[in-house]
C-alpha atoms as a PDB file:
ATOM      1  CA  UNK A   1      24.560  -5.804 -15.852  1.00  0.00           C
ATOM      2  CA  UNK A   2      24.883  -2.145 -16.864  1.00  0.00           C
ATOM      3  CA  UNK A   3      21.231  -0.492 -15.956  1.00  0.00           C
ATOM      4  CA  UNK A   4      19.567   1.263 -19.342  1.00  0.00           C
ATOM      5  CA  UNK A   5      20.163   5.055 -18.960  1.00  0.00           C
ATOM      6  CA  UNK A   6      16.739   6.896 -18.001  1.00  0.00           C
ATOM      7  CA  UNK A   7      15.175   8.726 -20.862  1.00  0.00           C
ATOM      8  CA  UNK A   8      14.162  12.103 -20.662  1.00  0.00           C
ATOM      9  CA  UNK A   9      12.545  14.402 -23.599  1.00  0.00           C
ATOM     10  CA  UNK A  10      13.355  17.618 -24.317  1.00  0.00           C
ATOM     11  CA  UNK A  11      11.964  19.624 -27.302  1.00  0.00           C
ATOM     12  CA  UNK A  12      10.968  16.804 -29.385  1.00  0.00           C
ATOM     13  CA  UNK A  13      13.992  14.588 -28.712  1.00  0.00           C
ATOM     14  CA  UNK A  14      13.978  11.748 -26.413  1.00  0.00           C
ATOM     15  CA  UNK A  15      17.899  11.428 -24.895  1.00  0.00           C
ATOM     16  CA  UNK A  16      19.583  10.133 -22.273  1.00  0.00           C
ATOM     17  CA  UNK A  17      19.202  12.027 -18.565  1.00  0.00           C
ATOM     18  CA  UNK A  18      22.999  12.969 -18.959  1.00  0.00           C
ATOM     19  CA  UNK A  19      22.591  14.319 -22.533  1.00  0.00           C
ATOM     20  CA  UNK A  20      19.634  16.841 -21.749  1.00  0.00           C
ATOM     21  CA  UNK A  21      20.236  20.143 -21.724  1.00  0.00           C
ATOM     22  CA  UNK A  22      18.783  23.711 -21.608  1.00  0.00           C
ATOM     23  CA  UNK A  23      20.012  26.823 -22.138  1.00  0.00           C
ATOM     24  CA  UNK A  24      20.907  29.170 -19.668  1.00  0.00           C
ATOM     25  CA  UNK A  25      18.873  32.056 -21.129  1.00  0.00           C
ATOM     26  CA  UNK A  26      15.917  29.606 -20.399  1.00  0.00           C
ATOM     27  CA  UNK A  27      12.996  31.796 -18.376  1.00  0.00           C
ATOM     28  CA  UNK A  28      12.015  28.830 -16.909  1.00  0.00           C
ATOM     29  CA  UNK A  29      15.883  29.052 -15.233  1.00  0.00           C
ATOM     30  CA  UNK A  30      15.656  32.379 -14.814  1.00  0.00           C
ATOM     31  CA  UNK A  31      12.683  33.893 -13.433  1.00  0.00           C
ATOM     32  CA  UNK A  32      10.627  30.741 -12.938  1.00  0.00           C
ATOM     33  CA  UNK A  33       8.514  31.690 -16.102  1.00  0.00           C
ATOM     34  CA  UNK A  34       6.700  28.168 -16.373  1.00  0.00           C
ATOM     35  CA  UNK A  35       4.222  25.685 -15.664  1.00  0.00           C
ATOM     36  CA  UNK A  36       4.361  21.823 -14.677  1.00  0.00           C
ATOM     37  CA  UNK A  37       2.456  19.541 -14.050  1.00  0.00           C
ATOM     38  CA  UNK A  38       2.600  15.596 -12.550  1.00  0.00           C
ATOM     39  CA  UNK A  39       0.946  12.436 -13.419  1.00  0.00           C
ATOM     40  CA  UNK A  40       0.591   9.035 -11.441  1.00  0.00           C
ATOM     41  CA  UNK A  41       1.647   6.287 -13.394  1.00  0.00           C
ATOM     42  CA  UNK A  42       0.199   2.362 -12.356  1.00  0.00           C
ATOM     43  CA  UNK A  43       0.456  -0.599 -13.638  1.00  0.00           C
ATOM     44  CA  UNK A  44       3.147   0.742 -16.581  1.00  0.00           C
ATOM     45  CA  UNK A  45       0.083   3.265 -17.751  1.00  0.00           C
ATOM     46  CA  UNK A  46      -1.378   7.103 -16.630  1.00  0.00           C
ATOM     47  CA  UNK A  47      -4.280   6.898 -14.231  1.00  0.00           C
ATOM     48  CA  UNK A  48      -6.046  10.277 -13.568  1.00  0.00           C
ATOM     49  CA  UNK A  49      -4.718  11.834 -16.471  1.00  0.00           C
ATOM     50  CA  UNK A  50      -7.160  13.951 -18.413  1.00  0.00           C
ATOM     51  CA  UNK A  51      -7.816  16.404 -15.801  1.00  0.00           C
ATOM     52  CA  UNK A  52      -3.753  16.991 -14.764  1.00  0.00           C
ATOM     53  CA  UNK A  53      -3.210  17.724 -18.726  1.00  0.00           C
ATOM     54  CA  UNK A  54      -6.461  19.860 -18.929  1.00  0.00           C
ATOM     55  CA  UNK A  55      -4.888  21.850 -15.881  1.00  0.00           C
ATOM     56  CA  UNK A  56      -1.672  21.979 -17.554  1.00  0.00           C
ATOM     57  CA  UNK A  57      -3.511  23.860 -20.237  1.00  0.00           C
ATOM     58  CA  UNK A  58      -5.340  26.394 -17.913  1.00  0.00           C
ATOM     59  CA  UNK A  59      -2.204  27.399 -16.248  1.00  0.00           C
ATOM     60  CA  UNK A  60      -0.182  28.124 -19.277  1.00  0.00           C
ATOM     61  CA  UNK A  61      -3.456  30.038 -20.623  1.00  0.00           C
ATOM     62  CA  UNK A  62      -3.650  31.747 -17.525  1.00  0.00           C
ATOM     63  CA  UNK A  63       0.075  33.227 -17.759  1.00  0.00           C
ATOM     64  CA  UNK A  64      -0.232  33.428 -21.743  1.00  0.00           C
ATOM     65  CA  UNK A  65       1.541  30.821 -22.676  1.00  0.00           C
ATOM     66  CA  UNK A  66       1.069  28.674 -25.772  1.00  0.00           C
ATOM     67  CA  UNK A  67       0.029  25.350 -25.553  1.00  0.00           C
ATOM     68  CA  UNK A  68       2.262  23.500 -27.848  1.00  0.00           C
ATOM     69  CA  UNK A  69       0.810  20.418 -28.045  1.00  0.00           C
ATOM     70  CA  UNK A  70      -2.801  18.673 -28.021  1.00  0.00           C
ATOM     71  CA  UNK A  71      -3.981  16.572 -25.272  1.00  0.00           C
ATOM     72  CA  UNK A  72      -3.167  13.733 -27.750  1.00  0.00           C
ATOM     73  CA  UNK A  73       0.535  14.765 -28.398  1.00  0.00           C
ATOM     74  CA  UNK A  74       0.867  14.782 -24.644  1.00  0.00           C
ATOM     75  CA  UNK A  75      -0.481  11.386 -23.834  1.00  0.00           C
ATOM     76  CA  UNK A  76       1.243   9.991 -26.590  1.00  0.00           C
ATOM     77  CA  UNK A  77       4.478  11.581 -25.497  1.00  0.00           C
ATOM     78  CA  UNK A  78       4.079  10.257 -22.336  1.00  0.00           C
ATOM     79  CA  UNK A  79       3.347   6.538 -23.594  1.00  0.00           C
ATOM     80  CA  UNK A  80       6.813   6.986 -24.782  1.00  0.00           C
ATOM     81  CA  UNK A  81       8.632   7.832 -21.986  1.00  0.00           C
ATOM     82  CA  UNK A  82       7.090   5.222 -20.024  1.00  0.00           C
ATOM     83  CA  UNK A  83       7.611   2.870 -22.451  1.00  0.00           C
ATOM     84  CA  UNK A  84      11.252   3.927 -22.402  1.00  0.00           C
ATOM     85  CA  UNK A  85      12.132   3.840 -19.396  1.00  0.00           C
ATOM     86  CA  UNK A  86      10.019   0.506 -18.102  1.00  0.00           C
ATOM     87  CA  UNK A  87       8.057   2.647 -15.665  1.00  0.00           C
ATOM     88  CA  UNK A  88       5.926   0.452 -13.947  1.00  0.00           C
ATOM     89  CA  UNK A  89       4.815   2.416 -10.553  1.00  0.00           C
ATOM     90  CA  UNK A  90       5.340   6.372 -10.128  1.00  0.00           C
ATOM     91  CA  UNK A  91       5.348   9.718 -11.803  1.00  0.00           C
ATOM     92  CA  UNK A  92       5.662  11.627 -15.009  1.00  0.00           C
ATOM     93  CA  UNK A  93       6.578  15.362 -14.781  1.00  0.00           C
ATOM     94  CA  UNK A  94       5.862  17.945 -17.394  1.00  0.00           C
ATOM     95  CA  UNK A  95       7.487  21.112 -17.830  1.00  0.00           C
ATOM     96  CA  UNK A  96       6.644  24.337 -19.874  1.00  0.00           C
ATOM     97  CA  UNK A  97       8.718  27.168 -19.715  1.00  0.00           C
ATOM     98  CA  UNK A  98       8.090  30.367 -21.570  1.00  0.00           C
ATOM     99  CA  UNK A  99      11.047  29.776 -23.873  1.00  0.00           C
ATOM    100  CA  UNK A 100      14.504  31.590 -24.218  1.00  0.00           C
ATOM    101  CA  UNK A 101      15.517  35.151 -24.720  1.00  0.00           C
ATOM    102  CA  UNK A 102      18.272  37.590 -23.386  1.00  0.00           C
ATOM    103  CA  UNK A 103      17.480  38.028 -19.556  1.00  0.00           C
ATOM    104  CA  UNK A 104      14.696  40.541 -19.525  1.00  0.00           C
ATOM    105  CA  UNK A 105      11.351  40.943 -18.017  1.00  0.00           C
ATOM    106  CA  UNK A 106       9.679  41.262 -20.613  1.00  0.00           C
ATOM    107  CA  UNK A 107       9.776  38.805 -24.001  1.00  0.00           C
ATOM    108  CA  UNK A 108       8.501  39.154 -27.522  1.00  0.00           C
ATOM    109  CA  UNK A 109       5.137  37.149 -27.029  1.00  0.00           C
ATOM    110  CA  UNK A 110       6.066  34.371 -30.191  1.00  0.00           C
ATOM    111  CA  UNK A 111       8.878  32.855 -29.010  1.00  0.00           C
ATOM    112  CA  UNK A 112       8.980  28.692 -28.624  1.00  0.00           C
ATOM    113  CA  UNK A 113       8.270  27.590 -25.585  1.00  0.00           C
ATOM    114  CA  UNK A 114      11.016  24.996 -23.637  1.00  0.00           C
ATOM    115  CA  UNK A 115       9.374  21.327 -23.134  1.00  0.00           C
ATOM    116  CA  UNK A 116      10.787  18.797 -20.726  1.00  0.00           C
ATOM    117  CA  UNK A 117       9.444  15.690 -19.354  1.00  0.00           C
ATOM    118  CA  UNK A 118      10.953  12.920 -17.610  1.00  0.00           C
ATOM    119  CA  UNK A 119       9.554   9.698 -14.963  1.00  0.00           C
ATOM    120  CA  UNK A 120      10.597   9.108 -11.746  1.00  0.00           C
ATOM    121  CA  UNK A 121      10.076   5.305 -10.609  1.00  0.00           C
ATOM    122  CA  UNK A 122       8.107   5.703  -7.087  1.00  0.00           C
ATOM    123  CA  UNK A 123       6.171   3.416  -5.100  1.00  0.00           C
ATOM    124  CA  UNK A 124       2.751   4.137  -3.838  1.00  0.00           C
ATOM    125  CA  UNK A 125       0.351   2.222  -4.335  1.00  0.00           C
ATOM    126  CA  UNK A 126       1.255   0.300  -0.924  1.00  0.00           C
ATOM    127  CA  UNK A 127       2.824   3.308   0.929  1.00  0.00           C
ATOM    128  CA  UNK A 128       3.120   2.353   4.446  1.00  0.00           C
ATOM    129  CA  UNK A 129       2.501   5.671   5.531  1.00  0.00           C
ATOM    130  CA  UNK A 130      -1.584   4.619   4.513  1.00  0.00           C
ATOM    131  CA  UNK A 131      -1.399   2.045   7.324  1.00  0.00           C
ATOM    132  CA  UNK A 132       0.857   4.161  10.061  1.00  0.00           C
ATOM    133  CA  UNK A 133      -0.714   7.762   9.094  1.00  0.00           C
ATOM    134  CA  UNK A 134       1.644  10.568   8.679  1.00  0.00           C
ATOM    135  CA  UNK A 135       3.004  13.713  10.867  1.00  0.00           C
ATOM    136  CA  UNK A 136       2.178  17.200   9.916  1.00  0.00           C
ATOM    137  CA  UNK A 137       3.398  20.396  10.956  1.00  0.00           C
ATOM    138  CA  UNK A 138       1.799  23.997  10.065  1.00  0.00           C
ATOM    139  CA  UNK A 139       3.651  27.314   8.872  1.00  0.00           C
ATOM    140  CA  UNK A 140       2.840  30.012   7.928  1.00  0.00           C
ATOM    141  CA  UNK A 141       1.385  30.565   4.457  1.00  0.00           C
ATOM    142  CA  UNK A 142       4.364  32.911   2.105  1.00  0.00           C
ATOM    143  CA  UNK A 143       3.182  32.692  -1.577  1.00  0.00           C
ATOM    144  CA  UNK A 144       1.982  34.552  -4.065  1.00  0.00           C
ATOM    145  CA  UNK A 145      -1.708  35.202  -4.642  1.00  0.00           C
ATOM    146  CA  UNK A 146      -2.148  33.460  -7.621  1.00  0.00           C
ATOM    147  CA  UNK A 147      -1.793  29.564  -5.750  1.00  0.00           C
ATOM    148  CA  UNK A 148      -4.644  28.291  -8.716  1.00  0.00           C
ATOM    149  CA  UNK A 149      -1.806  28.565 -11.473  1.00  0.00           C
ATOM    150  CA  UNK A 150       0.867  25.358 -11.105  1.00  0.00           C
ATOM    151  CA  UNK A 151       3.526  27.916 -11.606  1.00  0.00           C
ATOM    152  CA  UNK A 152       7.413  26.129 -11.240  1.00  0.00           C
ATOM    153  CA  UNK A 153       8.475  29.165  -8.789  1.00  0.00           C
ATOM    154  CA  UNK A 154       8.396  27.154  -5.741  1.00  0.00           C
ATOM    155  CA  UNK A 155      10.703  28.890  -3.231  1.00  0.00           C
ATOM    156  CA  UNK A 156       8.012  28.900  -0.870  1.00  0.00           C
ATOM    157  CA  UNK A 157       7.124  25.384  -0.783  1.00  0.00           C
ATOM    158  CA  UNK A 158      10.614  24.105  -1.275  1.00  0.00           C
ATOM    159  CA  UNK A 159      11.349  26.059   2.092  1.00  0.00           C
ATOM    160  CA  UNK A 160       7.765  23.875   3.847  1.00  0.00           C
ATOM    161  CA  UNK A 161       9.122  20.727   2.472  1.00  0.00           C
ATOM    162  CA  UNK A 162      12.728  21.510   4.241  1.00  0.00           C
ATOM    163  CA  UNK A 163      11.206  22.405   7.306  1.00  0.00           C
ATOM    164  CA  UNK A 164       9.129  19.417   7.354  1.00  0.00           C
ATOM    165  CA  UNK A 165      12.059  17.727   6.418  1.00  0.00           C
ATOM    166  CA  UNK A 166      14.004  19.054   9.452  1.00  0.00           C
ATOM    167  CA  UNK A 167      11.419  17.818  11.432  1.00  0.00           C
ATOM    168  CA  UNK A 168      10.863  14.445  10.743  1.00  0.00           C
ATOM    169  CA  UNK A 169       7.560  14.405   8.902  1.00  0.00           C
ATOM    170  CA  UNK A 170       5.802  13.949   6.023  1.00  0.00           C
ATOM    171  CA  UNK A 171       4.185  16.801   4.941  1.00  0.00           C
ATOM    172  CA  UNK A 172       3.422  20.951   5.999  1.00  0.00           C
ATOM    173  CA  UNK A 173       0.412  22.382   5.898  1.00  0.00           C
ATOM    174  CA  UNK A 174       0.112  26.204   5.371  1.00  0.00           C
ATOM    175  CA  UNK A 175      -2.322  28.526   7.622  1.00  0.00           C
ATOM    176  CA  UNK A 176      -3.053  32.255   6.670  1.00  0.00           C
ATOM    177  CA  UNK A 177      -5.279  34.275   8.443  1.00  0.00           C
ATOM    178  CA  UNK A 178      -5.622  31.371  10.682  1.00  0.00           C
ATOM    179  CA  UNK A 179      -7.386  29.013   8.247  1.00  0.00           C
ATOM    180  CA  UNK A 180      -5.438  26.264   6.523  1.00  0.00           C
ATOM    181  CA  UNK A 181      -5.027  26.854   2.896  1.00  0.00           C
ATOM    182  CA  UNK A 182      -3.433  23.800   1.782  1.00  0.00           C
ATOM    183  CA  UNK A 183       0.010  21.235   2.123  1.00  0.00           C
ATOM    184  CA  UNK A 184       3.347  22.450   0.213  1.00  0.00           C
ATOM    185  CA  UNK A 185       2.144  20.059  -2.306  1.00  0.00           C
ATOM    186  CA  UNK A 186      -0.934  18.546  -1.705  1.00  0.00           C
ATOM    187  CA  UNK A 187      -4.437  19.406  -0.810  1.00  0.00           C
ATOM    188  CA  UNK A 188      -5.623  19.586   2.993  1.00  0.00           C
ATOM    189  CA  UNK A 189      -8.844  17.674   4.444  1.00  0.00           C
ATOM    190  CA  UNK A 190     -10.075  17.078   7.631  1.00  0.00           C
ATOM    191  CA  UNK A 191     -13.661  14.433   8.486  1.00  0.00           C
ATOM    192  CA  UNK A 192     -15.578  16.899  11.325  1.00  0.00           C
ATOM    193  CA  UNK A 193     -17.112  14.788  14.127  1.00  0.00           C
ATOM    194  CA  UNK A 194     -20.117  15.122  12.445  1.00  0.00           C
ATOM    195  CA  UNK A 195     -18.989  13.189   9.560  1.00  0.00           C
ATOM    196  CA  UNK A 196     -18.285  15.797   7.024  1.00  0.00           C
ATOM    197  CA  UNK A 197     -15.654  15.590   5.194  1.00  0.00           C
ATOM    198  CA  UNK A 198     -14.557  19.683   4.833  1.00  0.00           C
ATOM    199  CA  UNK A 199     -11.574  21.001   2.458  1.00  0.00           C
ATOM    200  CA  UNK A 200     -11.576  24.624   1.417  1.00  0.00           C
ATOM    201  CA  UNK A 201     -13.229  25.728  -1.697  1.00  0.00           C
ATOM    202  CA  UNK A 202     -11.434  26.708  -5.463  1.00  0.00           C
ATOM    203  CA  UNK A 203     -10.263  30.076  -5.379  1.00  0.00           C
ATOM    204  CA  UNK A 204      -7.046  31.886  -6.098  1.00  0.00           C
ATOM    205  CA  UNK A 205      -5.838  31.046  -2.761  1.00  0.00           C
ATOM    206  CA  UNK A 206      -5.435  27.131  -3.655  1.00  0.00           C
ATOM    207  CA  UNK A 207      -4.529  24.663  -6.557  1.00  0.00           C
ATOM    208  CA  UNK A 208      -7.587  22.982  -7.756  1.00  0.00           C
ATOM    209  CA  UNK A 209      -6.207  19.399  -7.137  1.00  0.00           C
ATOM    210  CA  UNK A 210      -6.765  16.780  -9.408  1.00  0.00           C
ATOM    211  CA  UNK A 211      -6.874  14.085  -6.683  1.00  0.00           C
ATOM    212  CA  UNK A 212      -8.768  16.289  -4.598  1.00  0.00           C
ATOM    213  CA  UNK A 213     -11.432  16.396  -7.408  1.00  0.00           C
ATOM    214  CA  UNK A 214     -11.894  12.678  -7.970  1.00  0.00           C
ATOM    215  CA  UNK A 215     -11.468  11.793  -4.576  1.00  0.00           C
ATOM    216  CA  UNK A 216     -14.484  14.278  -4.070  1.00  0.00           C
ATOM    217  CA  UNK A 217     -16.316  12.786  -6.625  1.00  0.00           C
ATOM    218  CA  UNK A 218     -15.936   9.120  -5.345  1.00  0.00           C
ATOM    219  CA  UNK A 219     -17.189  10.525  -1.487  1.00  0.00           C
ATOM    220  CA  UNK A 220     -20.370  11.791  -3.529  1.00  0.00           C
ATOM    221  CA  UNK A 221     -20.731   8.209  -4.862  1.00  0.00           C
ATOM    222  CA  UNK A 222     -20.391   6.736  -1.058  1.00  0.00           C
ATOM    223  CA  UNK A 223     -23.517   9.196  -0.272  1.00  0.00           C
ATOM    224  CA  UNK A 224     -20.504  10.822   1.747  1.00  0.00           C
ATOM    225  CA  UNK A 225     -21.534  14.613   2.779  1.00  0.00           C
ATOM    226  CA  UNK A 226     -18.382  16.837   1.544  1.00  0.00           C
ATOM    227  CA  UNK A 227     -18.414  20.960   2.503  1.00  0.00           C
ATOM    228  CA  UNK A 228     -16.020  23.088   0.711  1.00  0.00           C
ATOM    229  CA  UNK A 229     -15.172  25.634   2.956  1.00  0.00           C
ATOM    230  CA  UNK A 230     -12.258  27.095   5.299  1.00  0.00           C
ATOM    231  CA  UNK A 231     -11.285  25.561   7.942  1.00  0.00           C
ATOM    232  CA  UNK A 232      -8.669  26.652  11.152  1.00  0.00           C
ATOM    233  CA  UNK A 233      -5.719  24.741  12.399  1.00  0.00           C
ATOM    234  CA  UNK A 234      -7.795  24.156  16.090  1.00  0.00           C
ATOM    235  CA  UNK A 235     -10.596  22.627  14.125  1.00  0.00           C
ATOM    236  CA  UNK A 236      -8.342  20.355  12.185  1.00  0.00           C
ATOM    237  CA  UNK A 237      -6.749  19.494  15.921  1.00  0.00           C
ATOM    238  CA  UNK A 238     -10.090  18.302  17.160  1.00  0.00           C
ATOM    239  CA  UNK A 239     -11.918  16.866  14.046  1.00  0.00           C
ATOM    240  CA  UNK A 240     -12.681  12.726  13.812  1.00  0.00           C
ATOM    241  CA  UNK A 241      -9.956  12.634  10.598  1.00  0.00           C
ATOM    242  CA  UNK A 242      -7.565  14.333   8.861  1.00  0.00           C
ATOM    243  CA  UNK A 243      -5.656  13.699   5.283  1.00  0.00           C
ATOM    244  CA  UNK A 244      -4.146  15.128   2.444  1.00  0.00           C
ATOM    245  CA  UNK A 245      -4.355  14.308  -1.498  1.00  0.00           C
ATOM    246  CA  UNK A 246      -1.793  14.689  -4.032  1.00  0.00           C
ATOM    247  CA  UNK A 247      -1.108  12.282  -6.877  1.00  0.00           C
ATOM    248  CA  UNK A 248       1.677  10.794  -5.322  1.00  0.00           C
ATOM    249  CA  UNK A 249       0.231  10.076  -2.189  1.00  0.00           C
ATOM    250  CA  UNK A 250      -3.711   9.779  -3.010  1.00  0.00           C
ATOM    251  CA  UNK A 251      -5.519   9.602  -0.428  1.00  0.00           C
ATOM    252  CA  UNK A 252      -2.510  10.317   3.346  1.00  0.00           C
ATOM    253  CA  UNK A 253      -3.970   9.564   6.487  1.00  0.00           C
ATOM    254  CA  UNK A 254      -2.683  12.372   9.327  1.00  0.00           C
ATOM    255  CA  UNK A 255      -1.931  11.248  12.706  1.00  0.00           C
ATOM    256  CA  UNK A 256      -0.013  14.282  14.257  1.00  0.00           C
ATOM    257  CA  UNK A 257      -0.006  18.677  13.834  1.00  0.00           C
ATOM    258  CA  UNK A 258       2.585  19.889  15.215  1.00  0.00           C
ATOM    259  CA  UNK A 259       3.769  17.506  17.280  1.00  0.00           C
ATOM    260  CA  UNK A 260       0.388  16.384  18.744  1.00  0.00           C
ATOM    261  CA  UNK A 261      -2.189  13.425  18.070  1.00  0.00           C
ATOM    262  CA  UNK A 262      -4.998  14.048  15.963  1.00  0.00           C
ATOM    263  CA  UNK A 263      -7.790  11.943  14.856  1.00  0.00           C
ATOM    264  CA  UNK A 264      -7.490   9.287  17.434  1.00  0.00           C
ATOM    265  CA  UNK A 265      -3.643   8.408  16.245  1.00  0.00           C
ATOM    266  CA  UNK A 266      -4.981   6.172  14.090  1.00  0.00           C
ATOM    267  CA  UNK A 267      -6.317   6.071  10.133  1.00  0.00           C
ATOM    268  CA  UNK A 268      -9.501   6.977  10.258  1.00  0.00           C
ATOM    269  CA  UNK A 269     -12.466   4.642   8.363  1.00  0.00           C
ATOM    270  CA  UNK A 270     -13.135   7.819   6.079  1.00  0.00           C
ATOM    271  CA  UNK A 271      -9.617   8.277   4.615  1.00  0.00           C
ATOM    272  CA  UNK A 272      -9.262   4.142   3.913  1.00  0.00           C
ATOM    273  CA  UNK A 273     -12.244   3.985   2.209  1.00  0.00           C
ATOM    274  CA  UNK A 274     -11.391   6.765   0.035  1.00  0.00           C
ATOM    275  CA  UNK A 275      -8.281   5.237  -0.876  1.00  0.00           C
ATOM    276  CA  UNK A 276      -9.709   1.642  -1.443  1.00  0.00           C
ATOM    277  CA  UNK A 277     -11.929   3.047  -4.007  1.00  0.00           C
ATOM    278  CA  UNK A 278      -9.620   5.220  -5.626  1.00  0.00           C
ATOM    279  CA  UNK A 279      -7.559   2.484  -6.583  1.00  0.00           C
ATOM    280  CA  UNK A 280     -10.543   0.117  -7.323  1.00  0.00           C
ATOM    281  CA  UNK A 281     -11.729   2.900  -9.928  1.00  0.00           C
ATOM    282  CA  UNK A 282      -8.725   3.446 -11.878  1.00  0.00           C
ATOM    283  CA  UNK A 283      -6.871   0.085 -11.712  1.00  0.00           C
ATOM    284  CA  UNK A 284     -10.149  -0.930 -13.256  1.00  0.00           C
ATOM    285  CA  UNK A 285     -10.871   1.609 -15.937  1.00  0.00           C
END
């Protein structure tokens, strides 16, 4: 049986992956010029959506670009490509680049922005990884000052992600001025002996994490003490937990930095219960 070709849109059209094109005088390909932005999908529907979409449209405000749709066009666009492509379990990406024009740095300020979305089918609901916990390694942090916008220039963490790669784990977490600022693509968190859970507080310096916000908000509801504040690789070493959120991984359980056991080598209690009640919430909302 010949599989259905996946279904991507692009400017209004929904076509076939091997159909989509953009043009090469796209800013998005040129200079990174863009936004994006990722949404779980469970259960064939979006969980967590609002706030990625509401963060879609503070980025593109923050580098003046247009919005060009409503929060209602977007859901409804992505109902459609889930619907599609039979997307039961995984992601939907959104891209916005400024639009195209001859290669210059500078663009007249009305021209129509480039739209492309597409799903990728991914597990993770019952990642292993949850049960095992995963294996970290720290580098130094190399991008730009603006970390709060979701901008698609991503040399820097495409470079973390290669090295962790290389390495064999899951995931790198990046330290300036000795204090973690967050994972190549996910937030960082550690549970202090004490039983705070500390991750570093909204600023330029870090994306303001979707995940990380509910997650935050569900500790709250456990009567769980969180403290949003800086925190250095040593502490991290010697804390009672450490994890990372992202919407594709939720709520990741750390077991190693750098080659050496953290946490026990173990899942912590913290960490599971956050993840048991992050599903419990939106699988039943």
């Amino acid at each position: 049986m010949t599989p259905s070709p996946r279904i991507v849109y692009v400017n209004g059209t929904y076509l076939p992956l091997e159909e989509a094109k953009i043009p090469v005088m796209d800013r998005g390909f040129l200079f990174g010029d863009g936004i994006y932005e990722v949404s779980a999908v469970l259960h064939g529907r979006t969980i967590d959506n609002l706030p990625h979409l509401e963060r879609l449209d503070r980025s593109l405000g923050e580098i003046a670009i247009k919005n060009p749709h409503s929060i209602n066009e977007w859901i409804a666009i992505q109902d459609e490509l889930i619907a599609r492509n039979g997307l039961a379990e995984g992601l939907i990406y959104i891209e916005v680049t400024r639009g195209v024009y001859e290669r210059d740095f500078t663009c007249p300020p009305d021209i129509a922005p480039t739209v492309v979305m597409f799903t990728q089918a991914k597990p993770f609901r019952d990642n292993p990884l949850a049960k095992t916990g995963a294996a970290i390694i720290t580098l130094p942090d190399l991008r730009w000052k603006r970390r709060d916008i979701k901008s698609t220039a991503l040399l820097a963490q495409v470079l973390a992600k290669q090295a962790a790669k290389a390495a064999g784990v899951a995931e790198t977490w990046m330290v300036e001025d000795g204090h973690v600022t967050e994972g190549a693509s996910s937030t960082a968190f550690i549970v202090t002996r004490a039983g705070e859970i500390v991750t570093r507080e909204l600023s330029t310096s870090i994306l303001p994490g979707v995940t990380r916000r509910t997650l935050m908000k569900i500790a709250a509801n456990l009567q769980m003490k969180v403290v949003e504040r800086a925190f250095t690789v040593d502490e991290a070493m010697n804390a009672a937990e450490i994890f990372f959120t992202s919407a594709s991984t939720i709520a990741m359980p750390v077991v190693t930095i750098d080659g050496k056991t953290v946490g026990g080598g173990t899942p912590g209690p913290v960490v599971a219960k956050l993840r048991e009640m992050y599903f419990e919430e939106v699988e039943n909302s």
